[in-house]
C-alpha atoms as a PDB file:
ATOM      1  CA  UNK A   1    -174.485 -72.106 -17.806  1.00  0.00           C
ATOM      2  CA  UNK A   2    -177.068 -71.130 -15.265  1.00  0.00           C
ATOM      3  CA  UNK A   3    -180.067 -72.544 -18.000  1.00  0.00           C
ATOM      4  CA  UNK A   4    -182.770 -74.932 -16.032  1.00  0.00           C
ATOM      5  CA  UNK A   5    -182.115 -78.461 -17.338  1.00  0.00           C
ATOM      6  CA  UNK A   6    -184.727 -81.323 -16.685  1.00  0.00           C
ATOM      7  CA  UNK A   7    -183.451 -85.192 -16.260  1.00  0.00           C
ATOM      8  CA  UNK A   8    -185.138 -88.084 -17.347  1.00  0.00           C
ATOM      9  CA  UNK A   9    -183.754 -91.156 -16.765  1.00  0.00           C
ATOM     10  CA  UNK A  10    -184.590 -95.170 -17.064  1.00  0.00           C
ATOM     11  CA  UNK A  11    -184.176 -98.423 -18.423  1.00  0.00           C
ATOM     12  CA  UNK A  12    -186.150-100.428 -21.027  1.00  0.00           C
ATOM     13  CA  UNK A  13    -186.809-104.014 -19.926  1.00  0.00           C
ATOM     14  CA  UNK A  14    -187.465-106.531 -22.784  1.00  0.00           C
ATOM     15  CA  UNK A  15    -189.703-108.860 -21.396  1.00  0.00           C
ATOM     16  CA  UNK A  16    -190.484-110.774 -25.271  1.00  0.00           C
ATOM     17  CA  UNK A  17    -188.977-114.366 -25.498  1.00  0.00           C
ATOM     18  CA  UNK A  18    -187.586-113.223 -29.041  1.00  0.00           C
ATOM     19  CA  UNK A  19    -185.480-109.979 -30.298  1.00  0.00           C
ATOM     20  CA  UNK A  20    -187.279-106.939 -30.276  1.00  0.00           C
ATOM     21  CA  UNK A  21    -187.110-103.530 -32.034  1.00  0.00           C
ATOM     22  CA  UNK A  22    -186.816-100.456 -29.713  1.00  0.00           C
ATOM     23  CA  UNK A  23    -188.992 -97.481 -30.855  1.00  0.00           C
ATOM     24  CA  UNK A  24    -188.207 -94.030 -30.241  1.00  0.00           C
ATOM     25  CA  UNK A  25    -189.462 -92.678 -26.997  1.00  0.00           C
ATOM     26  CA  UNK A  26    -192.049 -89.907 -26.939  1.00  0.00           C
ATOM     27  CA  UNK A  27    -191.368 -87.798 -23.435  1.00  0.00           C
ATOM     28  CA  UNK A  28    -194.129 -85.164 -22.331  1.00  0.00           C
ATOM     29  CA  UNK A  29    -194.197 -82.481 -19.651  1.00  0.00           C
ATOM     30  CA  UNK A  30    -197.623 -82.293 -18.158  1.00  0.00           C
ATOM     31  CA  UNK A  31    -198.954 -79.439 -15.858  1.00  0.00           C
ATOM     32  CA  UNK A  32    -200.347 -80.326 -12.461  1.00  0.00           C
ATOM     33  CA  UNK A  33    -204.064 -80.951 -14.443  1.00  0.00           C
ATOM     34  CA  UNK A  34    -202.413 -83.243 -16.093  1.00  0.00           C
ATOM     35  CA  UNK A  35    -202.367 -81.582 -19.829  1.00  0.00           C
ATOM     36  CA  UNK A  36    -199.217 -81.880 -22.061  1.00  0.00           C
ATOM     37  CA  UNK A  37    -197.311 -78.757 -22.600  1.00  0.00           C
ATOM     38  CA  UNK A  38    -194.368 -79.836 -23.985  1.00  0.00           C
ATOM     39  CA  UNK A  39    -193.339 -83.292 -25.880  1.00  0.00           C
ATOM     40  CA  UNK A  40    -190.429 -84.552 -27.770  1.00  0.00           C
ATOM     41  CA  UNK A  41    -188.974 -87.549 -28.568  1.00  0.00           C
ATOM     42  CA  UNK A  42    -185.303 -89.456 -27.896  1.00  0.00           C
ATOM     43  CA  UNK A  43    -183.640 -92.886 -29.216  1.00  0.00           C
ATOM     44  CA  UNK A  44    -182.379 -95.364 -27.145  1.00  0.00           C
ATOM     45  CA  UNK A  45    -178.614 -95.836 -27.467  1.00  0.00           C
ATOM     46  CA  UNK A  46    -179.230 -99.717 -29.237  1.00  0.00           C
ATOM     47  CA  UNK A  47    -182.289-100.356 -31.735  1.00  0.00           C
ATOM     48  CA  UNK A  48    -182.193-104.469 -30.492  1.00  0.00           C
ATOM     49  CA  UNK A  49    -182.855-105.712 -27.614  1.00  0.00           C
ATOM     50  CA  UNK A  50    -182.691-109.203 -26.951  1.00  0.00           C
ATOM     51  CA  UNK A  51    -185.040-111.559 -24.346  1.00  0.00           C
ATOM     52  CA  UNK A  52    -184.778-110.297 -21.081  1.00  0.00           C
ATOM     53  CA  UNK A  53    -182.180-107.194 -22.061  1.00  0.00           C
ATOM     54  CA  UNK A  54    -182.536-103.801 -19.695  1.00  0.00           C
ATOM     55  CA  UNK A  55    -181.425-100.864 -21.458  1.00  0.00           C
ATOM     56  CA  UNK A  56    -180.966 -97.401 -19.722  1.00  0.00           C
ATOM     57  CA  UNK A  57    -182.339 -94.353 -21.292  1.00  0.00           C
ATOM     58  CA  UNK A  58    -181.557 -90.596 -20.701  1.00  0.00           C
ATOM     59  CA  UNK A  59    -182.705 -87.332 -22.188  1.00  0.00           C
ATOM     60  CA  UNK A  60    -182.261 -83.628 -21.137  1.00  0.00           C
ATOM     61  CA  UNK A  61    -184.490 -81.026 -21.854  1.00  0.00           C
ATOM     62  CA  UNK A  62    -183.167 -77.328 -21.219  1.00  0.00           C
ATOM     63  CA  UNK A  63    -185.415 -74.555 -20.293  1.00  0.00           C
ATOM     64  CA  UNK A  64    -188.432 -76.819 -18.989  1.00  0.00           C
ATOM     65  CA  UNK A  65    -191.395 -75.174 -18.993  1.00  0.00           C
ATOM     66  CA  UNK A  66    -192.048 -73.297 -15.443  1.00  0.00           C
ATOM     67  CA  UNK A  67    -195.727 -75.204 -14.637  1.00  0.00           C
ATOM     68  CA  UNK A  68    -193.966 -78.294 -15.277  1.00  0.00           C
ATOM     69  CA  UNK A  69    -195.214 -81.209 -12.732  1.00  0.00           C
ATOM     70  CA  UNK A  70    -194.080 -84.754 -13.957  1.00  0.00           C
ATOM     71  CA  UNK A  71    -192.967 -86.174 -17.340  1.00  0.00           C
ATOM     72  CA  UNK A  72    -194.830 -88.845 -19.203  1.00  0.00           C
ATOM     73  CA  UNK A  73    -192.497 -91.178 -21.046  1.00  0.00           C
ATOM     74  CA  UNK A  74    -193.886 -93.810 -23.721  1.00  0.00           C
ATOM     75  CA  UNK A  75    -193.017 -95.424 -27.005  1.00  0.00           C
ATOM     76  CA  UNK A  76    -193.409 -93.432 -29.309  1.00  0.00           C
ATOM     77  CA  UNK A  77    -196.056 -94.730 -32.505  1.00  0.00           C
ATOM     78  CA  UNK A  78    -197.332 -93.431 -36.082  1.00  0.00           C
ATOM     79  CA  UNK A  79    -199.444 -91.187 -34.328  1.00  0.00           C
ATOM     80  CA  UNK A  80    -197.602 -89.295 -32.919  1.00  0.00           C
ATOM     81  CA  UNK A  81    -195.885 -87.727 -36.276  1.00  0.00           C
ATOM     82  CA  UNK A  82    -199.697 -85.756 -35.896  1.00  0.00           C
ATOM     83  CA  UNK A  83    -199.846 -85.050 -32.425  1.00  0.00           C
ATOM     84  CA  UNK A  84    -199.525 -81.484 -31.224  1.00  0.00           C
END
């Protein structure tokens, strides 16, 4: 529909010896100084992973900002419920 669309793909590796709960992911767009300008978060398709399960991730964010330079993609944690 001629709307900018960023990408962000990957895969979750468990690397525990037991069953593990997946957290939300927090994704940020960062300006080339490195200073967050964006964030929002995304759920992996499964909550469980077990030992040694990879799980792809994807999210899409329309309209990225224009001074976009890379994404930061974490866990997300209690935190972050605060964070601006």
């Amino acid at each position: 529909d001629g709307v900018p669309v960023l990408a962000v793909e990957g895969t979750i590796v468990s690397q525990s010896s037991n069953p593990i709960e997946v957290p939300r992911l927090r994704l940020a767009v960062r300006n080339a100084t490195g200073q967050e300008i964006y964030a929002w978060t995304s759920k992996a398709d499964r909550s469980i992973l077990e030992p040694g399960d990879k799980l792809p991730f994807h999210s899409r964010l329309a309209s990225p900002p224009a001074d976009a330079s890379d994404v930061l993609v974490r866990f997300a944690n209690a935190n972050d419920a605060t964070d601006k």
